[in-house]
Protein backbone atom coordinates (compact mmCIF):
# COMPACT_ATOMS: atom_id res chain seq x y z
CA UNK A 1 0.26 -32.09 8.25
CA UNK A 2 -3.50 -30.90 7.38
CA UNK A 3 -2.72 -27.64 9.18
CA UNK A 4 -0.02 -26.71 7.21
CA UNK A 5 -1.70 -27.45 3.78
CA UNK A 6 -4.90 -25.52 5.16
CA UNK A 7 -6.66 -22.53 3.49
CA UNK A 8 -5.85 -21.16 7.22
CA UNK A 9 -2.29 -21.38 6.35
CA UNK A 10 -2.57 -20.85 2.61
CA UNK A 11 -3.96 -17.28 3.87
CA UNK A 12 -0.91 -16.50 6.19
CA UNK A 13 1.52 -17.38 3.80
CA UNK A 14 0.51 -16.92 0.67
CA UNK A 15 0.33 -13.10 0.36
CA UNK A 16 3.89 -13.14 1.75
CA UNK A 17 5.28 -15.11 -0.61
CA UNK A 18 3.95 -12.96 -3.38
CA UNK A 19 4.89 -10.06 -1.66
CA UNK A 20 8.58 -11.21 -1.99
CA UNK A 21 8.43 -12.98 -5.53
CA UNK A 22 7.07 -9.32 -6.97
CA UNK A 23 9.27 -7.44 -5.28
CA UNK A 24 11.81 -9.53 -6.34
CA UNK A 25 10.81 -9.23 -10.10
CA UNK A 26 10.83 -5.27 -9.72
CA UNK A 27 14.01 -5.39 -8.29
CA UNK A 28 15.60 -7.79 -10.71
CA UNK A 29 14.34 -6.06 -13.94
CA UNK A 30 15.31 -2.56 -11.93
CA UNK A 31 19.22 -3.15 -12.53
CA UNK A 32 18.62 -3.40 -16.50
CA UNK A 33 17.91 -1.32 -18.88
CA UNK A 34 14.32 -2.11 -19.54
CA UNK A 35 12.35 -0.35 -17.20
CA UNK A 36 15.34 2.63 -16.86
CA UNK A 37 12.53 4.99 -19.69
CA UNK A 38 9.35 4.47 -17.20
CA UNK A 39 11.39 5.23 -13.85
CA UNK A 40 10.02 8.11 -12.20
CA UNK A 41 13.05 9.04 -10.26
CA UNK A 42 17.04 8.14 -10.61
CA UNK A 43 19.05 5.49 -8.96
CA UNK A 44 21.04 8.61 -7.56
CA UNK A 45 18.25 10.10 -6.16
CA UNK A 46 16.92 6.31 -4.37
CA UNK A 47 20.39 6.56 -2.79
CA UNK A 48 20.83 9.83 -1.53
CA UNK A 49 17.58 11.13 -1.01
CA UNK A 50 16.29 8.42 1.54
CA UNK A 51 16.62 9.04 5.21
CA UNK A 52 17.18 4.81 6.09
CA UNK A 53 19.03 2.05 4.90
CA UNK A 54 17.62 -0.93 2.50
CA UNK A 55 19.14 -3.22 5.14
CA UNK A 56 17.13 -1.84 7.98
CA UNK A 57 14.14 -1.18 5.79
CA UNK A 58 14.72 -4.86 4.74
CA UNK A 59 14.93 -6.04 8.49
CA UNK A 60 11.89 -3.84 9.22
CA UNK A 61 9.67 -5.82 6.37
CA UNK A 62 10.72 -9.11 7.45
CA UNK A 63 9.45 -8.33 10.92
CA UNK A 64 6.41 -6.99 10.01
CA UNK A 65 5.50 -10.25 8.03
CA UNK A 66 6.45 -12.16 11.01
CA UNK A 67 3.40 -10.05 12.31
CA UNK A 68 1.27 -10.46 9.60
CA UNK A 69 1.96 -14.35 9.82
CA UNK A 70 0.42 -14.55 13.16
CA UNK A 71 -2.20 -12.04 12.82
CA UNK A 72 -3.71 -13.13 9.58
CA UNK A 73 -3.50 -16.98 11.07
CA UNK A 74 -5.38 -16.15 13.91
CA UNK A 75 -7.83 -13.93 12.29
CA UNK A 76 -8.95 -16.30 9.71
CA UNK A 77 -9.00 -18.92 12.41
CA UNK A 78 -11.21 -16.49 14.68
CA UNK A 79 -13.61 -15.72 11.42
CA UNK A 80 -13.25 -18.19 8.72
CA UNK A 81 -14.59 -21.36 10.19
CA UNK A 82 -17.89 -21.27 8.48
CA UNK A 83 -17.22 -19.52 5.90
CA UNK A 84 -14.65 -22.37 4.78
CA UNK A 85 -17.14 -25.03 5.43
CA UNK A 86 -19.97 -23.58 3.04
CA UNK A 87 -16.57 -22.51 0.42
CA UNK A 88 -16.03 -26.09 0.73
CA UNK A 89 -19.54 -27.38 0.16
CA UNK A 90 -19.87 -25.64 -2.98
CA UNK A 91 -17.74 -25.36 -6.53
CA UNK A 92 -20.60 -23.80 -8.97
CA UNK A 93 -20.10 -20.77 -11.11
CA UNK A 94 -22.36 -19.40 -8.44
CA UNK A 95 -20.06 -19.44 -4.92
CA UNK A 96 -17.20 -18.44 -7.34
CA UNK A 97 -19.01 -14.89 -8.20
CA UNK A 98 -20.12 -14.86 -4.82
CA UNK A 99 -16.77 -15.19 -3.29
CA UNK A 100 -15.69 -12.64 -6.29
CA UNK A 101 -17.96 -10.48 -5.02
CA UNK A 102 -17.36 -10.81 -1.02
CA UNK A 103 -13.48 -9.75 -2.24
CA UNK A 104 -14.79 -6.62 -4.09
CA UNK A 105 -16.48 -5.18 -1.06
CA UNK A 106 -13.66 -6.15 1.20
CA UNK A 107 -11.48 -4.10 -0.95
CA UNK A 108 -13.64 -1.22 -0.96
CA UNK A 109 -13.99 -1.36 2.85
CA UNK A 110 -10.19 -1.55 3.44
CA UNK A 111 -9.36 0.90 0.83
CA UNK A 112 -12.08 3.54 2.65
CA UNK A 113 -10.34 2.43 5.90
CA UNK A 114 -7.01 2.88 4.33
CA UNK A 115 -7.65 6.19 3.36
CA UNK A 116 -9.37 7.16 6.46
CA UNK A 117 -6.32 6.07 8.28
CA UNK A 118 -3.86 7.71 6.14
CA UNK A 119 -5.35 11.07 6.65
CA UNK A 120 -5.57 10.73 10.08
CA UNK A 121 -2.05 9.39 10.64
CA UNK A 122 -0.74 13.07 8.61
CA UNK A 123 -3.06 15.96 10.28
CA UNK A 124 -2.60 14.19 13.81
CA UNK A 125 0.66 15.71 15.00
CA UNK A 126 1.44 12.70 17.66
CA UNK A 127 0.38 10.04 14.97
CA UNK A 128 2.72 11.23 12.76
CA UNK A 129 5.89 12.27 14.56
CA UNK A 130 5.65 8.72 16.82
CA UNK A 131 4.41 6.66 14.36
CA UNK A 132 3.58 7.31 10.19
CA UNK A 133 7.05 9.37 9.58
CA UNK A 134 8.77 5.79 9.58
CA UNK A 135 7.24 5.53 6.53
CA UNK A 136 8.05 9.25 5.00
CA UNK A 137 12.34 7.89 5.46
CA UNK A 138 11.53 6.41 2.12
CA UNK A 139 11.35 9.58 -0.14
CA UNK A 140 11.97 7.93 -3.54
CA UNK A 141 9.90 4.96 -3.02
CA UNK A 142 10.88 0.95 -4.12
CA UNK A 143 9.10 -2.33 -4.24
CA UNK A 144 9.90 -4.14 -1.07
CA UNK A 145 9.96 -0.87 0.94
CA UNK A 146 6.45 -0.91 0.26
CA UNK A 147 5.06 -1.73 3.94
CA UNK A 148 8.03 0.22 5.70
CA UNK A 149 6.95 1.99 9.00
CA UNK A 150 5.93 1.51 12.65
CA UNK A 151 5.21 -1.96 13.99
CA UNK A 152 2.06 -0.20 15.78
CA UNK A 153 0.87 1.58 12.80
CA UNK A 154 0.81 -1.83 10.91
CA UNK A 155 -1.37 -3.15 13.97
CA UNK A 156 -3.61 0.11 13.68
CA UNK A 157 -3.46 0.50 10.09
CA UNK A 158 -3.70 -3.41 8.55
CA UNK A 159 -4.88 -5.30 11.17
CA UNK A 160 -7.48 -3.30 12.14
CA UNK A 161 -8.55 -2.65 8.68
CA UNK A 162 -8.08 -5.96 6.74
CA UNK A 163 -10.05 -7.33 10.54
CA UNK A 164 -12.89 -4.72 9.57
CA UNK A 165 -12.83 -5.89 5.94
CA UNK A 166 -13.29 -10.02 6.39
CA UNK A 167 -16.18 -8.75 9.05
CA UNK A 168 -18.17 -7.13 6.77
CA UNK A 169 -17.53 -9.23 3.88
CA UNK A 170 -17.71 -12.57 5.42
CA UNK A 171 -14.71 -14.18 3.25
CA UNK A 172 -13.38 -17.74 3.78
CA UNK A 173 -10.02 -18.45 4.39
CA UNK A 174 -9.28 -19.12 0.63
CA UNK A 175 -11.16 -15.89 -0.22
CA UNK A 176 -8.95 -14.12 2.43
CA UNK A 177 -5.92 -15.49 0.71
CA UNK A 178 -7.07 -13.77 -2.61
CA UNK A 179 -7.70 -10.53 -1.15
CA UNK A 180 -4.72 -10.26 0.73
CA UNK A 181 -2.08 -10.95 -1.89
CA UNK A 182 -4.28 -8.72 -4.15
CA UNK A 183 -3.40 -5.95 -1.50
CA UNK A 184 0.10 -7.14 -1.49
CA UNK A 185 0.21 -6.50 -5.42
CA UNK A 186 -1.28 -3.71 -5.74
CA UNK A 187 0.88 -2.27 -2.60
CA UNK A 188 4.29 -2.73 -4.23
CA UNK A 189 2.62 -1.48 -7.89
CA UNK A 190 2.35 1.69 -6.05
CA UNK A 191 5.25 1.89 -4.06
CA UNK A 192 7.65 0.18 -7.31
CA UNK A 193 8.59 3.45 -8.75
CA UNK A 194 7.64 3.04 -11.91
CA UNK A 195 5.36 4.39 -13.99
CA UNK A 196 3.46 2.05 -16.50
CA UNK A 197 -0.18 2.83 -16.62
CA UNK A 198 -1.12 4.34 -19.61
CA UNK A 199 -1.94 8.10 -18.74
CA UNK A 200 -6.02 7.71 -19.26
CA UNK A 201 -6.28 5.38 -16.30
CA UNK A 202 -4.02 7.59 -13.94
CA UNK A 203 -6.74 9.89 -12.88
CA UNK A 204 -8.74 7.23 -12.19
CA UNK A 205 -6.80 4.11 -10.82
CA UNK A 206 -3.81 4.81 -8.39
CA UNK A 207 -0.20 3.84 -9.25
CA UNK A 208 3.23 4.60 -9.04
CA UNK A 209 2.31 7.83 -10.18
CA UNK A 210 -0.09 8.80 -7.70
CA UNK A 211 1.16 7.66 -4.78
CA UNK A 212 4.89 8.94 -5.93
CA UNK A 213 3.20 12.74 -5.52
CA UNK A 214 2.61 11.82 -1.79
CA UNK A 215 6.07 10.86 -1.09
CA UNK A 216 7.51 14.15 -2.72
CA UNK A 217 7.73 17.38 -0.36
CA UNK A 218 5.26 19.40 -2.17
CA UNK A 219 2.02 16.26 -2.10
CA UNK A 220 2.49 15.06 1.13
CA UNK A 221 -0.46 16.44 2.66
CA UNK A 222 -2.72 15.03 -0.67
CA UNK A 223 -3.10 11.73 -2.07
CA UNK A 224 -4.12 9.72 0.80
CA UNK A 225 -5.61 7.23 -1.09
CA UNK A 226 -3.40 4.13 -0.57
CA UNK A 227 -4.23 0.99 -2.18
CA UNK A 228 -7.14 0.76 -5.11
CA UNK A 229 -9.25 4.08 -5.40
CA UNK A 230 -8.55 7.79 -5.87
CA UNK A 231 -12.08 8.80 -5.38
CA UNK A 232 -11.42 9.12 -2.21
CA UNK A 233 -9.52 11.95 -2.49
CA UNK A 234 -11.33 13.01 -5.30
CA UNK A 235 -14.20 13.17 -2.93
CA UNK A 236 -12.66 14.81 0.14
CA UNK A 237 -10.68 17.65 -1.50
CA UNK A 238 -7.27 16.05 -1.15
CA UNK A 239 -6.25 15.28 -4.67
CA UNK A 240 -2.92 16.49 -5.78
CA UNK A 241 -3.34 17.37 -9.79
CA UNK A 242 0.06 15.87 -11.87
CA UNK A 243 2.02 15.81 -14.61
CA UNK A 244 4.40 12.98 -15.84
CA UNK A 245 7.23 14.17 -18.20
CA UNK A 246 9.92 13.31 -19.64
CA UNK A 247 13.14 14.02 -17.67
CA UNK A 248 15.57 16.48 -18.81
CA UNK A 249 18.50 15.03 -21.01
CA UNK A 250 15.81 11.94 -21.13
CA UNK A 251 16.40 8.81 -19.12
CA UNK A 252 13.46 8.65 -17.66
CA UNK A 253 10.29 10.36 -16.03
CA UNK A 254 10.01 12.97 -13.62
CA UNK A 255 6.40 14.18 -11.46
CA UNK A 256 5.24 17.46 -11.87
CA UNK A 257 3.08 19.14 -9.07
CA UNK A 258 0.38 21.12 -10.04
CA UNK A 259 -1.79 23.54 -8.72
CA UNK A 260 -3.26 21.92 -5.45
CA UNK A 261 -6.92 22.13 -4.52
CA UNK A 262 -6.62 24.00 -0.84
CA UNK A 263 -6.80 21.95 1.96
CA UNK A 264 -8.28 23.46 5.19
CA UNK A 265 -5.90 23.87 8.02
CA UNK A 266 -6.06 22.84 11.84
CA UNK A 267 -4.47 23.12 15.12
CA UNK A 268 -3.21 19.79 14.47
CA UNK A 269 -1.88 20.47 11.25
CA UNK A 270 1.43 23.59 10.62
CA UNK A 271 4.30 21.66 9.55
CA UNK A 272 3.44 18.41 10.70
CA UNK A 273 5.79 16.39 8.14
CA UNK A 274 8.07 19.17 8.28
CA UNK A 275 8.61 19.20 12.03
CA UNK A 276 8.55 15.36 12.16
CA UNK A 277 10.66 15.04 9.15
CA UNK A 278 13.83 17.26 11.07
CA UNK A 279 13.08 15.59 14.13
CA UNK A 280 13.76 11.69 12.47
């Protein structure tokens, strides 16, 4: 009975419950009225415009938490031992802003591996045509598509990262727990479809917004950023400028491309989405 009320498993299973209780409050306040003003594309357009089912997207999720479950489980068993013994030693102000601290610079590392990731997975024609177009079949995004794609690309791309992350940063079990549904949150915010930051913080902090510009045709080779930070982009020249306007006739939002900083061109890279896109 320990086991299954340890930070071990709180760290498996907590980010996936999350994951499915915020997903399920998007999706619930989705079929009112409420949110219909801040949507950044139409119901119509969620239906026809993407290239798989909810049910297998649904099916595809579940899976990959299965995945998660055992990964996460085994990592934090691998590298949280004494990190939960000295979390457990201590309850002062102090090992809380440490452990707040060990969180920030897993996020950053995760986010930079994210991003690193991301990019690669788009100007690599293999990686993309075998592997990150799973993810492209959502075009108008929702909340619990949000970690739709390859199996593999979820080892290479979270495992692999979230692994490099807990390395650097040292974080307990309980920590890991913290981070991970933080991830989980900030995920679906992206990936919800709606647009609710107020337009100051948009160039700064990514969002529906953002990350809505690298599903559409026109962004998908900018806005690689995933998660947290779009100084990534903002760094590395592939930053999509926006708008967000009101949709004609009202009911709603719409994205507005702008003019694009130029992105150098490889051998890798002529009509990598396209190609991949037609060949799905």
């Amino acid at each position: 009975m320990e086991v299954l009320y340890s930070d071990e498993a709180l760290a498996a299973v907590a980010p996936i419950a999350v994951y499915w209780a915020y997903s399920g409050v998007h999706m619930a306040i989705d079929h009112g009225r409420l949110m219909e003003r801040y949507r950044l594309s139409t119901k119509e357009d969620e239906d026809s415009k993407n290239m798989v089912s909810k049910r297998d997207v649904l099916l595809n999720v579940l899976f990959q938490h299965f995945l998660q479950l055992l990964s996460v489980a085994l990592l934090t068993m691998v590298a949280g031992g004494s990190s939960n013994a000295a979390a457990a030693a201590t309850t002062s102000s102090s090992s809380y802003l440490g452990a707040a601290c060990r969180v920030a610079v897993a996020v950053v590392v995760f986010d930079g591996y994210r991003y690193a990731w991301h990019r690669l997975a788009h100007r690599s024609r293999f990686l993309y045509r075998k592997l990150h177009s799973w993810h492209h079949r959502i075009v108008v995004p929702y909340a619990y598509g949000t970690i739709y794609g390859h199996p593999l690309e979820a080892l290479m791309a979270d495992t692999v990262g979230v692994s490099l992350a807990l390395f650097v940063s040292g974080l307990s079990p309980r920590a890991t727990a913290m981070f991970l549904t933080l991830c989980n949150i900030k995920g679906i915010d992206n990936h919800c479809g709606v647009c609710l930051m107020p337009r100051f913080l948009q160039p700064l902090w990514n969002g529906a917004a953002y990350h809505g510009v690298h599903h559409m045709p026109g962004g998908v080779r900018h806005n690689f950023s995933d998660l947290f930070f779009v100084t990534w982009d903002k760094l590395f020249g592939t930053q999509m400028p926006y708008a967000v306007e009101e949709r004609p006739g009202g009911g709603g939002l719409k994205l507005r491309l702008l003019r694009p900083k130029p992105v150098p061109k490889t051998r890798l890279e002529p009509s990598v989405e396209s190609s991949a896109t037609a060949s799905s």
